[in-house]
N, C-alpha and C. Protein backbone atom coordinates (compact mmCIF):
# COMPACT_ATOMS: atom_id res chain seq x y z
N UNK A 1 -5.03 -21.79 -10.10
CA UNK A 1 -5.68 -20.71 -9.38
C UNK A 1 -4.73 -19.52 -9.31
N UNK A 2 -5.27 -18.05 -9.70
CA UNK A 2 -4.72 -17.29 -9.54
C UNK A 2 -4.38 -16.59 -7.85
N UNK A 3 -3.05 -16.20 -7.92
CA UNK A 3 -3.03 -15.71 -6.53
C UNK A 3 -2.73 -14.15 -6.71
N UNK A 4 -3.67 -13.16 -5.88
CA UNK A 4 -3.35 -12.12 -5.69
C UNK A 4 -1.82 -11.36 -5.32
N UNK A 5 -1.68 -10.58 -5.47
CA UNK A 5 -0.08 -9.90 -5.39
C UNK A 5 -0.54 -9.86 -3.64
N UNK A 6 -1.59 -9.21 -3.27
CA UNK A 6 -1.18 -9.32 -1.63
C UNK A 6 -1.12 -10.78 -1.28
N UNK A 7 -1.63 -11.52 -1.76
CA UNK A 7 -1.46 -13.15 -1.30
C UNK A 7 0.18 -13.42 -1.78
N UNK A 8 0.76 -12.97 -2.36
CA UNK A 8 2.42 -13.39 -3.23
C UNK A 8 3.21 -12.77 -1.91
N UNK A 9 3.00 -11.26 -1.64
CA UNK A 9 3.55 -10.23 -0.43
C UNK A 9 3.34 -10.64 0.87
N UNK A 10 2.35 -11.54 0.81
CA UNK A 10 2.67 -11.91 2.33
C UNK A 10 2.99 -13.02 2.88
N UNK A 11 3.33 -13.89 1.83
CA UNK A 11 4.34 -15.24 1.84
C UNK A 11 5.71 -15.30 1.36
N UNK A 12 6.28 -13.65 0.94
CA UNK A 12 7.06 -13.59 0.46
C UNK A 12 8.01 -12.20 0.83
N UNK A 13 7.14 -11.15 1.45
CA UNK A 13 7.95 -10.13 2.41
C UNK A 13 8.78 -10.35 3.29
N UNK A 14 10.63 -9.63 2.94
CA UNK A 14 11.28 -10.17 4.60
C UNK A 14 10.50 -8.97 5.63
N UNK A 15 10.92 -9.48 6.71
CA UNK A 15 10.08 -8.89 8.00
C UNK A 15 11.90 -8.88 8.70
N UNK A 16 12.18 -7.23 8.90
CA UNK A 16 13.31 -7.22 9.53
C UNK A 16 12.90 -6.39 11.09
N UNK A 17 13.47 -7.12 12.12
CA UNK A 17 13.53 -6.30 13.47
C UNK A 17 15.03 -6.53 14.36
N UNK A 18 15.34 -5.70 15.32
CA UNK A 18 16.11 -5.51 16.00
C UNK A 18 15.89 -5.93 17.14
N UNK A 19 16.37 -6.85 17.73
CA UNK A 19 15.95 -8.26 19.46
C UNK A 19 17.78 -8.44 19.71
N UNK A 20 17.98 -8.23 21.53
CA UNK A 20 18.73 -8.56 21.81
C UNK A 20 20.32 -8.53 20.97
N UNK A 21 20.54 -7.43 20.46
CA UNK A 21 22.13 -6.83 19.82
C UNK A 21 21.95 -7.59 18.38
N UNK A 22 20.99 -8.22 17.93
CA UNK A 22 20.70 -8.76 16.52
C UNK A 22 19.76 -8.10 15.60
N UNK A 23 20.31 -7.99 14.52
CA UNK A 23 19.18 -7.73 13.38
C UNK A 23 18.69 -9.27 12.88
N UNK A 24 17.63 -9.35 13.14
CA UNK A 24 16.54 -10.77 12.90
C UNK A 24 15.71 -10.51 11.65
N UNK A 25 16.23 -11.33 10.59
CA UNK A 25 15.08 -11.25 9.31
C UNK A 25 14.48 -12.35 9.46
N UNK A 26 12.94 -12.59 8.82
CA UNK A 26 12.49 -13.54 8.52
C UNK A 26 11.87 -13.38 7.26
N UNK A 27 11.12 -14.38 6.69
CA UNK A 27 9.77 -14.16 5.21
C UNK A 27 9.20 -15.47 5.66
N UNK A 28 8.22 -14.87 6.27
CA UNK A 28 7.19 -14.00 6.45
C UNK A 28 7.01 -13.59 7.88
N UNK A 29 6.40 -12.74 8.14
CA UNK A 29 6.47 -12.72 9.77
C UNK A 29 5.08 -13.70 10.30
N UNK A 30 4.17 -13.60 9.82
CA UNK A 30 2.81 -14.69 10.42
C UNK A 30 3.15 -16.24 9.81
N UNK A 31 3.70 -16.73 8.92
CA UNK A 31 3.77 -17.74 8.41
C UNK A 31 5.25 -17.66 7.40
N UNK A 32 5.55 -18.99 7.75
CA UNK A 32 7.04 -18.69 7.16
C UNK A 32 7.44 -19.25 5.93
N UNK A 33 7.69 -18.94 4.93
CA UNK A 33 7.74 -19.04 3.23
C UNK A 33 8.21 -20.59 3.57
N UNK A 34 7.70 -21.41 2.21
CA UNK A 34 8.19 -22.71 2.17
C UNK A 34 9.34 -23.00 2.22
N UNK A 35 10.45 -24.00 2.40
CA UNK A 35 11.75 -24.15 2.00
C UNK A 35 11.63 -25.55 1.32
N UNK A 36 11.14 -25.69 0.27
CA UNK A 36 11.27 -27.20 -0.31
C UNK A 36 11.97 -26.86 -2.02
N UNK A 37 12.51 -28.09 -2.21
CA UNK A 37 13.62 -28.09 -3.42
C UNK A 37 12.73 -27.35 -4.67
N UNK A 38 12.00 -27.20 -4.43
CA UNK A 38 11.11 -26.82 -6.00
C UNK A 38 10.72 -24.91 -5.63
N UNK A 39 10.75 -24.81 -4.87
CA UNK A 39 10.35 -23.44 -4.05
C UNK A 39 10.79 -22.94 -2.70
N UNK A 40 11.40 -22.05 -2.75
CA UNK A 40 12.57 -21.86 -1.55
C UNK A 40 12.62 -20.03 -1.82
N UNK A 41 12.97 -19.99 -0.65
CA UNK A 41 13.95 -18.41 -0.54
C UNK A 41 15.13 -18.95 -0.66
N UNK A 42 15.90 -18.56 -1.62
CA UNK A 42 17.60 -18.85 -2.00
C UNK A 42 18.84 -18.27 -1.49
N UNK A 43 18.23 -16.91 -1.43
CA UNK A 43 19.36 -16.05 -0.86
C UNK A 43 18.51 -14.98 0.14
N UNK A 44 19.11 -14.01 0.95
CA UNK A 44 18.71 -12.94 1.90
C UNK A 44 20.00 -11.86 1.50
N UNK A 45 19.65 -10.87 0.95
CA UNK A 45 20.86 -10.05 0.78
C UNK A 45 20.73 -8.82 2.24
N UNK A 46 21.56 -8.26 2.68
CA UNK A 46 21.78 -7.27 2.93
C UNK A 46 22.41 -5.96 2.63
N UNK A 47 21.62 -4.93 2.25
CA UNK A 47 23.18 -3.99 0.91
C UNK A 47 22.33 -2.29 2.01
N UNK A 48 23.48 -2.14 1.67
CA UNK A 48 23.72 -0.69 2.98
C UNK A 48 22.94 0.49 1.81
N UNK A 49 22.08 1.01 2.20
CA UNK A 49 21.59 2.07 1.60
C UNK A 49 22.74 3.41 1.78
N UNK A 50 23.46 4.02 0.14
CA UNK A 50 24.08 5.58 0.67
C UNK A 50 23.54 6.27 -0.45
N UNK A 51 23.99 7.43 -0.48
CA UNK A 51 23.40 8.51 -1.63
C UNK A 51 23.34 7.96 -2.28
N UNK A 52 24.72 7.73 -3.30
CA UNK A 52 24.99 7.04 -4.54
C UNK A 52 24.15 5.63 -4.75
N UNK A 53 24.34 4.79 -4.34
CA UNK A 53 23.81 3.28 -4.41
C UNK A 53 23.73 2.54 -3.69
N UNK A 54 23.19 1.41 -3.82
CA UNK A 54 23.58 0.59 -2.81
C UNK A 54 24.45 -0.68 -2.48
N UNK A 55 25.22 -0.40 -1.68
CA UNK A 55 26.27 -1.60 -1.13
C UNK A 55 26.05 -2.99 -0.54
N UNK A 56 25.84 -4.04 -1.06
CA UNK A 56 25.66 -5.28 -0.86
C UNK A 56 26.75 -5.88 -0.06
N UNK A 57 26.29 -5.62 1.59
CA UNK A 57 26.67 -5.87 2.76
C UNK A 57 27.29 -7.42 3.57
N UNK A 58 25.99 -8.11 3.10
CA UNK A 58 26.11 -9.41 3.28
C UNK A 58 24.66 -9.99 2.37
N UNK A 59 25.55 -11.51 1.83
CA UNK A 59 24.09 -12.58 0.83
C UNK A 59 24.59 -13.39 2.03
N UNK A 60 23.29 -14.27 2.46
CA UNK A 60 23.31 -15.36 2.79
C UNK A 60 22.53 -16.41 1.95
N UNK A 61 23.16 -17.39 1.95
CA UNK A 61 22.45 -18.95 0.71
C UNK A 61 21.58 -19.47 1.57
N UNK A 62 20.43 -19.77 1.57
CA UNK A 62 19.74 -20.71 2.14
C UNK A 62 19.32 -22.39 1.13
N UNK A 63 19.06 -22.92 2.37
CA UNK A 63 19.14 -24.25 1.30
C UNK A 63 17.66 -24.86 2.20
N UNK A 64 17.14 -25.77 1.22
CA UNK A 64 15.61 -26.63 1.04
C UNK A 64 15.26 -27.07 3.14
N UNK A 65 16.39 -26.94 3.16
CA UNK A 65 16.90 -28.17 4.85
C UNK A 65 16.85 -26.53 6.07
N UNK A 66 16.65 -25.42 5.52
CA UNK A 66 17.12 -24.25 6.21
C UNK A 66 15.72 -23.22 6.48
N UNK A 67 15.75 -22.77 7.79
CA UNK A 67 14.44 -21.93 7.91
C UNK A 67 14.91 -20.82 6.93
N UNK A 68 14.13 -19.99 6.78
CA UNK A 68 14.20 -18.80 6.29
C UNK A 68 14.21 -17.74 7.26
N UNK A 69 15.05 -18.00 8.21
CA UNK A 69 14.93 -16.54 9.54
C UNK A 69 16.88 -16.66 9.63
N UNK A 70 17.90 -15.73 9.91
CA UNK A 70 18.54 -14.78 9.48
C UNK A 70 19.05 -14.12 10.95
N UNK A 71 20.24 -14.34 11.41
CA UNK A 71 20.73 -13.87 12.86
C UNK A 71 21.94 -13.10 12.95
N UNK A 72 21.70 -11.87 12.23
CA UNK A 72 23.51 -10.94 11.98
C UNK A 72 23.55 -10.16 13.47
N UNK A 73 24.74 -10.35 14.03
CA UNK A 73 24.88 -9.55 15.30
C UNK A 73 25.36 -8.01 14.83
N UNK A 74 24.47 -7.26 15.38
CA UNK A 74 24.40 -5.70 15.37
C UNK A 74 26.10 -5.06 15.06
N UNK A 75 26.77 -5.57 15.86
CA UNK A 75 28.31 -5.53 15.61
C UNK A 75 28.72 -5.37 14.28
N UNK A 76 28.08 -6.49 13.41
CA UNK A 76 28.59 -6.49 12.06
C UNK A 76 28.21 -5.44 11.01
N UNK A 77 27.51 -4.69 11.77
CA UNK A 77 26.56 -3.69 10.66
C UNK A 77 26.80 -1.98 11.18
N UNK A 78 27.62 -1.42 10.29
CA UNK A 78 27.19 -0.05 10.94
C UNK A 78 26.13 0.65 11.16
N UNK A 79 25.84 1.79 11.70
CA UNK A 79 24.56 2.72 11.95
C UNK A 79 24.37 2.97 10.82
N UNK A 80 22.97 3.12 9.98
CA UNK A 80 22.66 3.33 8.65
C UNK A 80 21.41 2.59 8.18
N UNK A 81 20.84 2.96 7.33
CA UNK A 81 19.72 2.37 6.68
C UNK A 81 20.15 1.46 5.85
N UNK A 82 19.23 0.25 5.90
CA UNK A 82 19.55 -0.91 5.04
C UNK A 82 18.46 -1.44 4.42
N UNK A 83 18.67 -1.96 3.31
CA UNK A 83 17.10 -2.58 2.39
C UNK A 83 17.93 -4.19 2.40
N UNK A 84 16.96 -5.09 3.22
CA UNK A 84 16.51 -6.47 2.96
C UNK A 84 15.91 -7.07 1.97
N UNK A 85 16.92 -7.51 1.29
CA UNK A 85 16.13 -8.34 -0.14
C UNK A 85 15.90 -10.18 0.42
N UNK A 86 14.88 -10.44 -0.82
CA UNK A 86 14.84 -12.12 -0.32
C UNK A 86 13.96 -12.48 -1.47
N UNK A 87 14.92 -13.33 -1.75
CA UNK A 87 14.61 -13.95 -3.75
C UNK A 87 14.21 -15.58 -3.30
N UNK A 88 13.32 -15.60 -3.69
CA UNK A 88 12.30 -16.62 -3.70
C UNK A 88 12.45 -17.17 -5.50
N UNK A 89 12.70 -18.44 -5.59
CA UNK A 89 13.24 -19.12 -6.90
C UNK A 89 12.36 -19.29 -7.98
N UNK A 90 10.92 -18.70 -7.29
CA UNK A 90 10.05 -19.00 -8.33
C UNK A 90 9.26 -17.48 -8.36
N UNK A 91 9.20 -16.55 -7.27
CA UNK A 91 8.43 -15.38 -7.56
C UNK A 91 9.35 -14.54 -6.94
N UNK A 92 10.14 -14.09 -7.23
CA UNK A 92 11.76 -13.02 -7.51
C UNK A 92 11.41 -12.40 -5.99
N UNK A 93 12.39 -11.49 -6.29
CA UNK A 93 12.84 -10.37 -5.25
C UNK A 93 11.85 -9.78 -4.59
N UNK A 94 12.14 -9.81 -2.82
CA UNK A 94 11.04 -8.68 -2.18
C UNK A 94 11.81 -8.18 -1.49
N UNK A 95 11.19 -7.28 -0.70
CA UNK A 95 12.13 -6.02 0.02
C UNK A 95 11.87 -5.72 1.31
N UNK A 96 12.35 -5.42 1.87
CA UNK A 96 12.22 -4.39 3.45
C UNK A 96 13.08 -3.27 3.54
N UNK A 97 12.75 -2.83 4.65
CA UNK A 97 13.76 -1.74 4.61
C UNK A 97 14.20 -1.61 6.10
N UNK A 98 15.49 -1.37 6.63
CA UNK A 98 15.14 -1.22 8.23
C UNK A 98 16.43 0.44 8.77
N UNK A 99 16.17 0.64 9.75
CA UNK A 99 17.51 1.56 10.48
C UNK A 99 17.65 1.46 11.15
N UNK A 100 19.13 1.10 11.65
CA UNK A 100 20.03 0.51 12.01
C UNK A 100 20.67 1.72 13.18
């Protein structure tokens, strides 16, 4: 069965917000992407948006045994715009964007 790209985007968008001095990612925000050995979110990057390019801040690894939600304390991140990546092992890279 074919699945629509909005059906792929919304099991597969990180969802970034700001709660209590934390930047909180998840994928997905209504339902939360699988984590099983065959299909997983693998990594969560964080990379600092500047003129030039962008700076890859912090990767975190997630593993089969691991939610897919993401707890960096505000501390660790300067003021600035940041794009949330989250690579899913079988349907690649999605994005967010948040400011910080």
């Amino acid at each position: 069965k074919m699945v629509s790209l909005t059906e792929q985007w919304k099991k597969h968008q990180p969802y970034a917000k700001i709660e209590n001095d934390k930047l909180i990612i998840q994928v997905w925000r209504d339902v939360l992407h699988p984590m099983e050995e065959n299909h997983l979110i693998q990594t969560i990057d964080i990379l600092s948006v500047t003129k030039a390019w962008l700076v890859n801040v912090k990767t975190i690894e997630l593993q089969p045994s691991s939610q897919p939600i993401v707890e960096i304390p505000l501390s660790e991140l300067k003021p600035g715009t940041y794009k949330i990546q989250a690579k899913c092992n079988l349907h690649g890279t999605w994005e967010d964007e948040i400011v910080i």
